[in-house]
Protein backbone atom coordinates (compact mmCIF):
# COMPACT_ATOMS: atom_id res chain seq x y z
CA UNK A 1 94.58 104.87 86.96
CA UNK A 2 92.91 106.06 83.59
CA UNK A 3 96.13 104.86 82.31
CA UNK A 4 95.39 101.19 83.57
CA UNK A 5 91.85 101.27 82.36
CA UNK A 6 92.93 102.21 78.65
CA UNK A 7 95.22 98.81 78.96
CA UNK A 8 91.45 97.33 79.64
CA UNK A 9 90.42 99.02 76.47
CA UNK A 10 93.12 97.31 74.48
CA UNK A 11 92.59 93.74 76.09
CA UNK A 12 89.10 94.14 75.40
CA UNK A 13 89.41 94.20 72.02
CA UNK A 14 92.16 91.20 72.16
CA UNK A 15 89.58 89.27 74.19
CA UNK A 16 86.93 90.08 71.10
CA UNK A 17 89.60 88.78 68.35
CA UNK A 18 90.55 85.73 70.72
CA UNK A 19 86.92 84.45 71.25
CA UNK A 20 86.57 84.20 67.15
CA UNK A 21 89.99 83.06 66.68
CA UNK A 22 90.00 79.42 65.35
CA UNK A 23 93.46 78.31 65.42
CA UNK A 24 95.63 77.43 67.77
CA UNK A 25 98.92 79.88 67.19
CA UNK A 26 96.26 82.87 66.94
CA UNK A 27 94.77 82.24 70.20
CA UNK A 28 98.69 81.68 71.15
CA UNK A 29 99.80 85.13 69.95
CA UNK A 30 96.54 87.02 71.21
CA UNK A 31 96.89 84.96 74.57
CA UNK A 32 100.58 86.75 74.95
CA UNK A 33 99.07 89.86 74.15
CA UNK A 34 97.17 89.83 77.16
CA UNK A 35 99.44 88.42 78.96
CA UNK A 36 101.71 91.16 78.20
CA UNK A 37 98.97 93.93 79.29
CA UNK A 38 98.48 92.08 82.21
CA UNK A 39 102.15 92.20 82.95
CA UNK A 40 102.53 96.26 82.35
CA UNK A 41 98.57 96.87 84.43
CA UNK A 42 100.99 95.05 87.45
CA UNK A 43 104.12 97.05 86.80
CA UNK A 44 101.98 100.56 86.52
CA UNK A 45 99.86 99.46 89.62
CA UNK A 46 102.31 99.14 91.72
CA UNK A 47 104.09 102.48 90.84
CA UNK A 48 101.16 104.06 91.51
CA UNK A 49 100.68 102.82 94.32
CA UNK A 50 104.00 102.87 95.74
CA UNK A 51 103.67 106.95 94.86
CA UNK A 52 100.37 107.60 97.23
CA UNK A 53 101.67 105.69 99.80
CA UNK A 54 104.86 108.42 100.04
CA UNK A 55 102.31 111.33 99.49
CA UNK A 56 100.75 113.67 102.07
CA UNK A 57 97.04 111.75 101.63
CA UNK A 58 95.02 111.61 104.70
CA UNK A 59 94.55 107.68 105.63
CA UNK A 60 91.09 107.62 104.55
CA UNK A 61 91.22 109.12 101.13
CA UNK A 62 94.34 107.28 100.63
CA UNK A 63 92.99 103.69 101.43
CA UNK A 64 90.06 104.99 99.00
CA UNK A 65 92.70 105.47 96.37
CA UNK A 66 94.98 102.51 96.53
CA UNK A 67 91.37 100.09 96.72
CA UNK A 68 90.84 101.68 93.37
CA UNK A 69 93.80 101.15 91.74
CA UNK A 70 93.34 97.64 92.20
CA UNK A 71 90.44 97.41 91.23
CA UNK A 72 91.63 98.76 87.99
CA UNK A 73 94.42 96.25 87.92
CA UNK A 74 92.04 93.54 88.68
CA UNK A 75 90.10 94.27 85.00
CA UNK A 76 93.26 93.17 83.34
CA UNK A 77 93.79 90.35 85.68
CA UNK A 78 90.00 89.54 84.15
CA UNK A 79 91.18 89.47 80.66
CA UNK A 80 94.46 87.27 81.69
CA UNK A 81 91.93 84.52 83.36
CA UNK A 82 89.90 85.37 79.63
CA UNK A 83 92.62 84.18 77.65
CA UNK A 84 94.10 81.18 79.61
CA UNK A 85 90.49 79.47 79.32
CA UNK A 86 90.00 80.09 75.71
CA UNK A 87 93.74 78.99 75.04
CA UNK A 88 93.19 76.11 77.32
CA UNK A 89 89.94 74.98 75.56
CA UNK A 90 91.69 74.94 72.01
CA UNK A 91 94.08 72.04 73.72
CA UNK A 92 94.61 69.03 71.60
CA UNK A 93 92.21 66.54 72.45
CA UNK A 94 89.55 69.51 74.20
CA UNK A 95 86.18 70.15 72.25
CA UNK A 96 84.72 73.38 74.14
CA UNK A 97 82.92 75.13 70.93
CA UNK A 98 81.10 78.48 72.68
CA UNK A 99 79.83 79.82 69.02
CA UNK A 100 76.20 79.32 70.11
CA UNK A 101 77.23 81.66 72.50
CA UNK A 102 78.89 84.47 70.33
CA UNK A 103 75.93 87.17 69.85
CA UNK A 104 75.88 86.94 74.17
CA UNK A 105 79.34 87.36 74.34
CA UNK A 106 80.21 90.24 71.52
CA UNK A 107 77.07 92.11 73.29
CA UNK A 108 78.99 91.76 76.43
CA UNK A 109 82.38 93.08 75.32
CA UNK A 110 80.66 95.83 73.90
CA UNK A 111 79.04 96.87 76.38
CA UNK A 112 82.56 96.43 78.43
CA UNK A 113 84.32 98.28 76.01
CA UNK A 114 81.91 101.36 76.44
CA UNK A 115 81.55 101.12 80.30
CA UNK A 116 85.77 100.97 80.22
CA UNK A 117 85.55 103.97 77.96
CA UNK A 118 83.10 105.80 80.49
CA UNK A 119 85.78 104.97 83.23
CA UNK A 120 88.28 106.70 81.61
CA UNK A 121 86.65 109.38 81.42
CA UNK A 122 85.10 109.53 84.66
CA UNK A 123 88.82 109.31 86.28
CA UNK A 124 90.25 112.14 83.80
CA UNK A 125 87.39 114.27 84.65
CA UNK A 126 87.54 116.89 87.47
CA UNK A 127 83.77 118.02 87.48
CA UNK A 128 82.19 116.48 89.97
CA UNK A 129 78.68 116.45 88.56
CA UNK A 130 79.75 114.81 85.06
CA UNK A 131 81.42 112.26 86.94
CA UNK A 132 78.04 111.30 88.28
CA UNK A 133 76.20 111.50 85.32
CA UNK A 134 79.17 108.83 83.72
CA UNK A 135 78.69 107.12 86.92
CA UNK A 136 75.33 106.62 86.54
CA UNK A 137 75.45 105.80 82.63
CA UNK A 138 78.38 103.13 83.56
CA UNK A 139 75.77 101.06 85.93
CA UNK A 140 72.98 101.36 83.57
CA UNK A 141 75.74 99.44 81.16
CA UNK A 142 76.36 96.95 84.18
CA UNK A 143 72.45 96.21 84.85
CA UNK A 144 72.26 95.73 80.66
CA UNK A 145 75.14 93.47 80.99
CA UNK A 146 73.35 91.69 83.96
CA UNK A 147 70.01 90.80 81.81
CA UNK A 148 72.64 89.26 78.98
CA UNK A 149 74.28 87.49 81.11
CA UNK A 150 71.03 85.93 82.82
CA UNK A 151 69.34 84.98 79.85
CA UNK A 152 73.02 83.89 78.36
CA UNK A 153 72.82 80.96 81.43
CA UNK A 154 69.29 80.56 80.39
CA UNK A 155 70.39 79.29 77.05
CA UNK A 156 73.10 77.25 78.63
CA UNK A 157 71.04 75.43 80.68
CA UNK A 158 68.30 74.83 78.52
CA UNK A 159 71.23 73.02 76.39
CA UNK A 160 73.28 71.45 79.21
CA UNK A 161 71.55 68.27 78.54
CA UNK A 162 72.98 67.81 75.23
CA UNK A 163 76.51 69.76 75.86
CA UNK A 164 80.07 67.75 76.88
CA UNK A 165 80.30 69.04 80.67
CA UNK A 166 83.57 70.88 79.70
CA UNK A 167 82.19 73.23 77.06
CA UNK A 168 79.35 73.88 80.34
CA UNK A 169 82.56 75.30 82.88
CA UNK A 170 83.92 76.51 79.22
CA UNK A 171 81.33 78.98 78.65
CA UNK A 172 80.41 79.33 82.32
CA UNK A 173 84.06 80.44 82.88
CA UNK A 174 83.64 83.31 80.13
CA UNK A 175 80.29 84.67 81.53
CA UNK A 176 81.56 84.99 84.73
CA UNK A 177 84.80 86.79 83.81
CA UNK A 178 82.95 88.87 81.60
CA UNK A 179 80.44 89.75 83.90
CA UNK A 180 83.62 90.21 86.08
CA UNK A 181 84.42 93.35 84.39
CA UNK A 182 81.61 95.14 84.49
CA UNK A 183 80.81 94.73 87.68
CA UNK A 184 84.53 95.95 87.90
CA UNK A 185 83.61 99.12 85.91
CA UNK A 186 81.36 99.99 87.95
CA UNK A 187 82.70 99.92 91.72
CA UNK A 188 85.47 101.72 90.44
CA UNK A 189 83.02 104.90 89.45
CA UNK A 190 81.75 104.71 93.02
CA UNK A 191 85.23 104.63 94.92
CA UNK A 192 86.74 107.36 92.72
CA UNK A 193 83.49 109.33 92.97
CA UNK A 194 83.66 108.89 96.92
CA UNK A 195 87.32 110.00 96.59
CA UNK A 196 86.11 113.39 94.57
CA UNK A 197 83.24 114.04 97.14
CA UNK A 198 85.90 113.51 100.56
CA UNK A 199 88.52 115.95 98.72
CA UNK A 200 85.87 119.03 97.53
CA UNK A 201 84.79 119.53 101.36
């Protein structure tokens, strides 16, 4: 699973380059880049997943396990949606600008990027009481993330009056997805904790 998550690292930083990208064959070739993360988080998923269920894990720990590892798949599955809107908003013919809305968004993805980092950890860790204390650090990222994101829609609807309605979804979209991955972040830290507390008893 730590495996998946550093694919989340990697499309993270892809997302970053793709939201300041301002031509149309870079956002192509970063789109495929994602695209192709996407593809392997699927492949890596499912062979994980396909090894528990042949395993001697009790039902409960097991359903745990396979919730989490897609869960983890589902944070590349975030970037994928990521990319298709920007590429789609770059269509000829499509005016969905979002640069007001860069400082919001490059706090977000870093704040992503550290909370993925922190998950990595987390699931490479065996000590139960560090995995708390990343636990812990990894929702105080997610309630940061939160207050951007809140005062990002703030912005956007103090400016929705003067804004084309498809740069509104445009940007909408992004918060959301971005959001998305935090949130993400952090209910996989609570199901792998659970998992680490059921199998120390």
């Amino acid at each position: 699973m730590a495996s998946i998550v550093d694919l989340g690292i990697r499309a993270n930083s892809v997302a970053a380059k793709m939201l300041e990208a301002n031509s149309a064959d870079e956002i192509n070739r970063l789109n495929q880049e994602l695209v192709d993360l996407e593809k392997k988080s699927d492949e890596m998923a499912f062979s994980i997943s396909e090894a528990l269920s042949v395993g001697a894990i009790s039902s409960n720990v097991l359903g745990k396990l396979l919730e989490a590892v897609d869960m983890c798949d589902s944070i590349l599955d975030n970037f994928h949606r990521i990319g298709r809107e920007i590429r789609r908003s770059f269509r000829p013919g499509v005016d969905c600008s979002h640069s007001e809305f860069f400082p919001q968004f490059s706090e977000l993805l870093s704040l992503q990027q550290k909370a993925l980092r922190l998950l990595k950890d987390l699931l490479c860790s065996g000590d139960i009481v560090r995995m708390q204390e990343i636990r812990l650090e990894i929702e105080k990222l997610e309630e940061e993330g939160d207050d951007i994101k809140d005062m990002a829609f703030d912005k956007l609807y103090s400016l929705a009056h003067s804004m084309h309605f498809l740069t509104f979804i445009h940007i909408s979209e992004i918060l959301h997805m971005l959001d998305d991955v935090l949130d993400g972040c952090e209910d996989i830290s609570d199901v792998a904790l659970a998992v680490a507390h059921s199998i120390s008893k």
